[in-house]
Protein backbone atom coordinates (compact mmCIF):
# COMPACT_ATOMS: atom_id res chain seq x y z
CA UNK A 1 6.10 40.51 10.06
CA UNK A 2 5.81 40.06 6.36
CA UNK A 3 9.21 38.36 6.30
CA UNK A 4 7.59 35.77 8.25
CA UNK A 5 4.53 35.42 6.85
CA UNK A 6 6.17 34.79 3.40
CA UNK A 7 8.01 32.06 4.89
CA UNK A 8 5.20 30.27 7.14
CA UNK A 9 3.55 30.33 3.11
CA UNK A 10 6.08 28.94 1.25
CA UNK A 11 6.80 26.09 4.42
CA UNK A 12 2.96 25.25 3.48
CA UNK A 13 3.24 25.35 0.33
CA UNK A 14 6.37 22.79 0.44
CA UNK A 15 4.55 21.17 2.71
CA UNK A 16 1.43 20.76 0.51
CA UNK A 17 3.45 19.30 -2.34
CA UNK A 18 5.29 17.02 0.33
CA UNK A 19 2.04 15.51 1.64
CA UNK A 20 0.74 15.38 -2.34
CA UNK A 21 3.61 13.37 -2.98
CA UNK A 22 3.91 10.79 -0.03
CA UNK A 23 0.08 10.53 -0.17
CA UNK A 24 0.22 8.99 -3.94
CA UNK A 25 3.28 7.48 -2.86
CA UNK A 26 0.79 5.36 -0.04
CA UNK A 27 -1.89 4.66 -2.69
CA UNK A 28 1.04 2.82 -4.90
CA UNK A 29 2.37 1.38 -2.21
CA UNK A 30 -1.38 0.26 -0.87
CA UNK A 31 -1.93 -0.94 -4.50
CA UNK A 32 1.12 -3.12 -4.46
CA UNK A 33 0.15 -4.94 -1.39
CA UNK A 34 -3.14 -5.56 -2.22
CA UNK A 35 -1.93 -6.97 -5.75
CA UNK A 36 1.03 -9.34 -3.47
CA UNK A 37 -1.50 -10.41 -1.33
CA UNK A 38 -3.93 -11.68 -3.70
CA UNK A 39 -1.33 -13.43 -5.28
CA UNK A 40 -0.13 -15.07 -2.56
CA UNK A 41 -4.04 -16.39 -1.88
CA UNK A 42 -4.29 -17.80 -5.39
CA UNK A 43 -0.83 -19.60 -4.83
CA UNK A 44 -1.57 -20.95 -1.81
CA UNK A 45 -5.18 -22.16 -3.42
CA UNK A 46 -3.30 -23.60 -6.73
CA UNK A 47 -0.96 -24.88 -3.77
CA UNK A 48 -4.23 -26.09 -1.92
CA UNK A 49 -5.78 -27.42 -5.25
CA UNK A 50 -2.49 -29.51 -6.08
CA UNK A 51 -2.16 -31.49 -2.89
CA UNK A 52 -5.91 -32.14 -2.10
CA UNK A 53 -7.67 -31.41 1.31
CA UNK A 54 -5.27 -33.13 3.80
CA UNK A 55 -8.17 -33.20 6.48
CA UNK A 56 -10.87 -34.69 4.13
CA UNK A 57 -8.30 -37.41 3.66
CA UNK A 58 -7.40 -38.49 7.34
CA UNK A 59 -11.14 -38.92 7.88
């Protein structure tokens, strides 16, 4: 019984850390999409900005 009590605690403990890890792994991998997505919205404006407003112009 204490056999497998030690090991049920050291499986949570390992699984702990391995939930720790992946779940700052998501935030930097959250981060990094927000960041890519912004940027691709302020190159598509400058994009936007460059050409004009195509619809303002066929009217």
């Amino acid at each position: 019984k204490d056999d497998v009590l030690a090991e049920l605690m050291e499986v949570s403990k390992a699984l702990g850390e391995s939930i720790r890890i992946n779940t700052e792994r998501k935030v930097h991998v959250d981060n990094l999409i927000k960041s890519m997505t912004q940027e691709a919205a302020e190159v598509e404006e400058e994009g936007e900005d460059e050409k004009g407003n195509p619809e303002a112009e066929g009217n």
